[in-house]
N, C-alpha and C. Protein backbone atom coordinates (compact mmCIF):
# COMPACT_ATOMS: atom_id res chain seq x y z
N UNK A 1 61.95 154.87 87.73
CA UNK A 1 62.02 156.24 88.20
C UNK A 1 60.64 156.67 88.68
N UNK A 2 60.50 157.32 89.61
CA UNK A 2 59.33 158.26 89.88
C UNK A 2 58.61 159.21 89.51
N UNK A 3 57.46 158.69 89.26
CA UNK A 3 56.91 160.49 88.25
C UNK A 3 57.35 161.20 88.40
N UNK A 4 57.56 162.04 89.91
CA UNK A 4 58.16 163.14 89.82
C UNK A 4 59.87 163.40 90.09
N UNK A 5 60.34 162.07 89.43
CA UNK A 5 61.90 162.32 89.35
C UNK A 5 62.27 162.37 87.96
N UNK A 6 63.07 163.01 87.93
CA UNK A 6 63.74 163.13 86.52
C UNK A 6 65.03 163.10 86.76
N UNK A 7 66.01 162.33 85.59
CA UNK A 7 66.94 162.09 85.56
C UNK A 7 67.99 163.48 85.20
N UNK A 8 68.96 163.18 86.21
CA UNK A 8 69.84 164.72 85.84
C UNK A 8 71.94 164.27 85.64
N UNK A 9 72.31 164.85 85.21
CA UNK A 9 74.00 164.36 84.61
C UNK A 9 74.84 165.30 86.07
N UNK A 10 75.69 164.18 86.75
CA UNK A 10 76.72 164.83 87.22
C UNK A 10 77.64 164.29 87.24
N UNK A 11 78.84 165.44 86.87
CA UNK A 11 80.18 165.00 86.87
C UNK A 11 81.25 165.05 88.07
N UNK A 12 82.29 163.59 88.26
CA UNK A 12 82.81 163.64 89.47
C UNK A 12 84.22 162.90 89.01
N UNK A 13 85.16 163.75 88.94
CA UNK A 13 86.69 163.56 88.68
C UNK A 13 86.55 163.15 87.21
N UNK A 14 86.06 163.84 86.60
CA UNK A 14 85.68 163.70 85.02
C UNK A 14 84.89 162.97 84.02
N UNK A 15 84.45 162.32 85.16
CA UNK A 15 83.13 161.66 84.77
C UNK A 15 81.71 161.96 84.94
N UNK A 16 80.76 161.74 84.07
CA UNK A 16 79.82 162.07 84.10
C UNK A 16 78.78 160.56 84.36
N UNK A 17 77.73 160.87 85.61
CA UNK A 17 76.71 160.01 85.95
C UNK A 17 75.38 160.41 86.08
N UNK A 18 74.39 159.62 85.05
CA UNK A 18 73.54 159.90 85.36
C UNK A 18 72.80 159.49 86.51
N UNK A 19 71.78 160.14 87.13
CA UNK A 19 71.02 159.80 88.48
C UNK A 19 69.82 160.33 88.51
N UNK A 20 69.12 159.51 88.69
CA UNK A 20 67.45 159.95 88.91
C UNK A 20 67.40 160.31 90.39
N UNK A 21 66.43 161.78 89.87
CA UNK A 21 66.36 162.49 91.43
C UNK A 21 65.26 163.37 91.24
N UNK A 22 64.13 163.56 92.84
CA UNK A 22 63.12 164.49 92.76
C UNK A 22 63.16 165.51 92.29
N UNK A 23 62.68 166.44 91.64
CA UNK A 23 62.84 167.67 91.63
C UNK A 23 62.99 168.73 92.34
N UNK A 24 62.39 168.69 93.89
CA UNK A 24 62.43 169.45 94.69
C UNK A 24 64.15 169.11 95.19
N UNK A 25 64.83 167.61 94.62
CA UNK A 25 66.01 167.80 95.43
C UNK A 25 66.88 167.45 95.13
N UNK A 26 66.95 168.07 93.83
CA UNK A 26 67.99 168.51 92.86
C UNK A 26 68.84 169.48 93.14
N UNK A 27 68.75 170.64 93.68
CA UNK A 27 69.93 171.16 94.43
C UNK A 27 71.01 170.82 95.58
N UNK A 28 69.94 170.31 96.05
CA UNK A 28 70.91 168.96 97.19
C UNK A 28 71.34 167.76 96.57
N UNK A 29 71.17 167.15 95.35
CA UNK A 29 72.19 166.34 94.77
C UNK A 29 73.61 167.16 94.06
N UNK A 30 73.18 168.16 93.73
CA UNK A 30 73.96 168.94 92.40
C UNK A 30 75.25 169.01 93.66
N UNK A 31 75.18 169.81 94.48
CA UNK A 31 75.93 170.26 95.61
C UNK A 31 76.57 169.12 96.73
N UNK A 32 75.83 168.19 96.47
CA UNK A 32 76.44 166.75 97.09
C UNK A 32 77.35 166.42 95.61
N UNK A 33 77.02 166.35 94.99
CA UNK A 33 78.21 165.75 93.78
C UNK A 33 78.91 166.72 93.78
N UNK A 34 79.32 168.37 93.73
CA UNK A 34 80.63 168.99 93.29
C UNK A 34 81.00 169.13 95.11
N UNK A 35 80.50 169.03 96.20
CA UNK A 35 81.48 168.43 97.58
C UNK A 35 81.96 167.39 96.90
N UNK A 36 81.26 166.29 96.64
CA UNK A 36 82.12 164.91 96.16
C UNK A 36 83.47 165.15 95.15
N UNK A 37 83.02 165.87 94.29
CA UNK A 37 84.05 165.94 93.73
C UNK A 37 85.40 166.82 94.23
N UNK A 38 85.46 168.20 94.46
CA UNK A 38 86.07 169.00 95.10
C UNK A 38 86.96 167.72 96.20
N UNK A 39 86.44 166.78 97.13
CA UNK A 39 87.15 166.12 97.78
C UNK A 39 87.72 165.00 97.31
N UNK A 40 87.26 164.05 96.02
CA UNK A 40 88.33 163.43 94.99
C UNK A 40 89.65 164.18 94.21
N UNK A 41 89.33 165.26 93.89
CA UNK A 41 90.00 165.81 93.41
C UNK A 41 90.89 166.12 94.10
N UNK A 42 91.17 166.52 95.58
CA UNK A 42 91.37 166.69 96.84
C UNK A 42 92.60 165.64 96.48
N UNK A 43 91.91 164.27 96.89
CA UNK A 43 92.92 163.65 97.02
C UNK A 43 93.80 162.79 95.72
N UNK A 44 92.96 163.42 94.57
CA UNK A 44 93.80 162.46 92.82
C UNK A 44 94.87 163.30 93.01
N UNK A 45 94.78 164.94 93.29
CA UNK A 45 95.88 165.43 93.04
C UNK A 45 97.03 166.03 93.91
N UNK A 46 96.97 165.08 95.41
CA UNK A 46 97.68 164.98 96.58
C UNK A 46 99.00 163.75 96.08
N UNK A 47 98.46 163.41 94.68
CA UNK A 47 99.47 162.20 94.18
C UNK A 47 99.79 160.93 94.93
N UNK A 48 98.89 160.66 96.08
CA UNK A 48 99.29 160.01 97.39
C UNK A 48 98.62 158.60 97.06
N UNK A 49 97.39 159.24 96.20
CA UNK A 49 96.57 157.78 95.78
C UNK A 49 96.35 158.12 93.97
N UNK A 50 96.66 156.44 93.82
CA UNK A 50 95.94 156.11 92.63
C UNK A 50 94.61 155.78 92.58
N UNK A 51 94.53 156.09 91.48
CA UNK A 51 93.36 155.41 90.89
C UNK A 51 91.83 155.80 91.63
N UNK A 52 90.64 155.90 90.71
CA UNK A 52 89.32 156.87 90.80
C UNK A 52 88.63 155.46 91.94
N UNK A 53 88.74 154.46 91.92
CA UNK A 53 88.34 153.50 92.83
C UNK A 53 88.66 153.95 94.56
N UNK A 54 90.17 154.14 94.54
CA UNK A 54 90.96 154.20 96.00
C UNK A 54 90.19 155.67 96.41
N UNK A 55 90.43 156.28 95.39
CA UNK A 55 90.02 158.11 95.24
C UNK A 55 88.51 158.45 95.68
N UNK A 56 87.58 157.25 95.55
CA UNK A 56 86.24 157.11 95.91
C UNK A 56 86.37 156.98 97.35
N UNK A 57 87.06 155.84 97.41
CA UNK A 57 86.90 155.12 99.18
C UNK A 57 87.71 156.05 99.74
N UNK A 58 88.38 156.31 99.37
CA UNK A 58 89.28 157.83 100.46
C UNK A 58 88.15 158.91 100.65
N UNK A 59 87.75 159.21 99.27
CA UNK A 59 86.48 160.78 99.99
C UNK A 59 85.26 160.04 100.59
N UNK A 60 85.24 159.09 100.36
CA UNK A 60 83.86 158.46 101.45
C UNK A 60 84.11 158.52 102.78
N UNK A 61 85.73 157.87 103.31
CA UNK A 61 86.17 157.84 104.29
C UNK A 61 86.29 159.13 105.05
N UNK A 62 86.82 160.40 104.05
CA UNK A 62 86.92 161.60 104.93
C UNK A 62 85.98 162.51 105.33
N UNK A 63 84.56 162.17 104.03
CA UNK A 63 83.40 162.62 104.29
C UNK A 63 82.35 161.94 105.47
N UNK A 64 82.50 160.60 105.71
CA UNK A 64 81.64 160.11 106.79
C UNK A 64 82.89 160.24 108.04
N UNK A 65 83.63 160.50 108.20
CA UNK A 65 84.91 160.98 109.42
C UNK A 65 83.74 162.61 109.58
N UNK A 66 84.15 163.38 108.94
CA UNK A 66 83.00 164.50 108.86
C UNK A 66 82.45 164.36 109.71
N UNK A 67 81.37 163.62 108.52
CA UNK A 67 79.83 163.37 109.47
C UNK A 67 79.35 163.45 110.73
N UNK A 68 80.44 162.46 111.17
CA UNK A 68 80.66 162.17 112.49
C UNK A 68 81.03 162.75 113.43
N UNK A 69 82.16 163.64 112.81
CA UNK A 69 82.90 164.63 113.96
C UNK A 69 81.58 165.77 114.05
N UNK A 70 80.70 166.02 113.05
CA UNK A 70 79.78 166.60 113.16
C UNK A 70 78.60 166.51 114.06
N UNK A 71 78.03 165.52 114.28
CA UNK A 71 77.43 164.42 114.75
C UNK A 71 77.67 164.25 116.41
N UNK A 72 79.03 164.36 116.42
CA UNK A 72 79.05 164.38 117.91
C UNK A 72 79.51 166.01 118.72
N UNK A 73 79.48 166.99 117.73
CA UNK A 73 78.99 168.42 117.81
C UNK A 73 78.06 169.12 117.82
N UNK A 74 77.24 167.87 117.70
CA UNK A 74 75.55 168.81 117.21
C UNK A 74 75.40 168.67 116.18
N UNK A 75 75.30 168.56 115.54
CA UNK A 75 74.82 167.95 113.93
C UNK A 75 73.58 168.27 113.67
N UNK A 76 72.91 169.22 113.30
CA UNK A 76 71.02 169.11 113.31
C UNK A 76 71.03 167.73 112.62
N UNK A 77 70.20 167.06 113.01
CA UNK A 77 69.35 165.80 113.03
C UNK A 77 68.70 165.87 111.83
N UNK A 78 68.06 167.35 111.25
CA UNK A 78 67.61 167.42 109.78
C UNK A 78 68.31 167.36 108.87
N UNK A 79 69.63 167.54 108.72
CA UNK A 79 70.09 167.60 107.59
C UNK A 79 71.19 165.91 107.54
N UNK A 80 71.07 165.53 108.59
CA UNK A 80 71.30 163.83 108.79
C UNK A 80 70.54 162.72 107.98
N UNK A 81 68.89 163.69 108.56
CA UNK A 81 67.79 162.95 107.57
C UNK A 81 68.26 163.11 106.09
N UNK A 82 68.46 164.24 105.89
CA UNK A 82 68.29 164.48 104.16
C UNK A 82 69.82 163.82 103.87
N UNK A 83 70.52 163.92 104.48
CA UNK A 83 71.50 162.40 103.88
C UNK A 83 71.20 161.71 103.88
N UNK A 84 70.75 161.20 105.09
CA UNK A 84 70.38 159.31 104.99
C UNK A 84 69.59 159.56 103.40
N UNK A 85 68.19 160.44 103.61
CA UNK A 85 67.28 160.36 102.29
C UNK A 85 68.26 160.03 100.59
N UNK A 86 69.39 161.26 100.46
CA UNK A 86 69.50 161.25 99.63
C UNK A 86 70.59 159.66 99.25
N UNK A 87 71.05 159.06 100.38
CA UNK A 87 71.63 157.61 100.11
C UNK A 87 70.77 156.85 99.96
N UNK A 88 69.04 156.67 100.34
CA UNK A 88 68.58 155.99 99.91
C UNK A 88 68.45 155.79 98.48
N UNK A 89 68.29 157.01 97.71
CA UNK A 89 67.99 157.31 96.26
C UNK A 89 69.36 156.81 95.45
């Protein structure tokens, strides 16, 4: 971990993960995990899919569909960065 990261708990379809993250960007993880979740949840309780695995790759799928449709709307380019950033971490 990084001096100035500290490890913080978030929960996503009832689980809890820990993740080391800067401090300055800790609000942009907190808020990336309850989107994440809000869109698992989305689809655990559409009954359409099983299981927290399929339930992952489905909100990945509808969140980078997003991205994209975003992306080719204009998308500021800054807040692209601070995704890519926060997938590096």
């Amino acid at each position: 971990m990084k001096p100035d990261a500290s490890a913080i708990t978030v929960s996503i379809l009832g689980k809890e993960f820990m993740v080391a993250c800067a401090d300055d960007e800790r609000p942009g993880l907190i808020a990336a995990a309850k989107y994440l979740d809000g869109k698992m949840k989305e689809i655990h309780d559409s009954g359409r899919v099983l299981g927290t695995e399929r339930c992952a790759v489905m909100a990945a799928l509808n969140i980078a569909h997003e991205l994209l449709q975003h992306q080719t709307d204009g998308f500021p380019q800054e807040i692209g960065n601070r995704i890519k950033a926060l997938q590096t971490k």
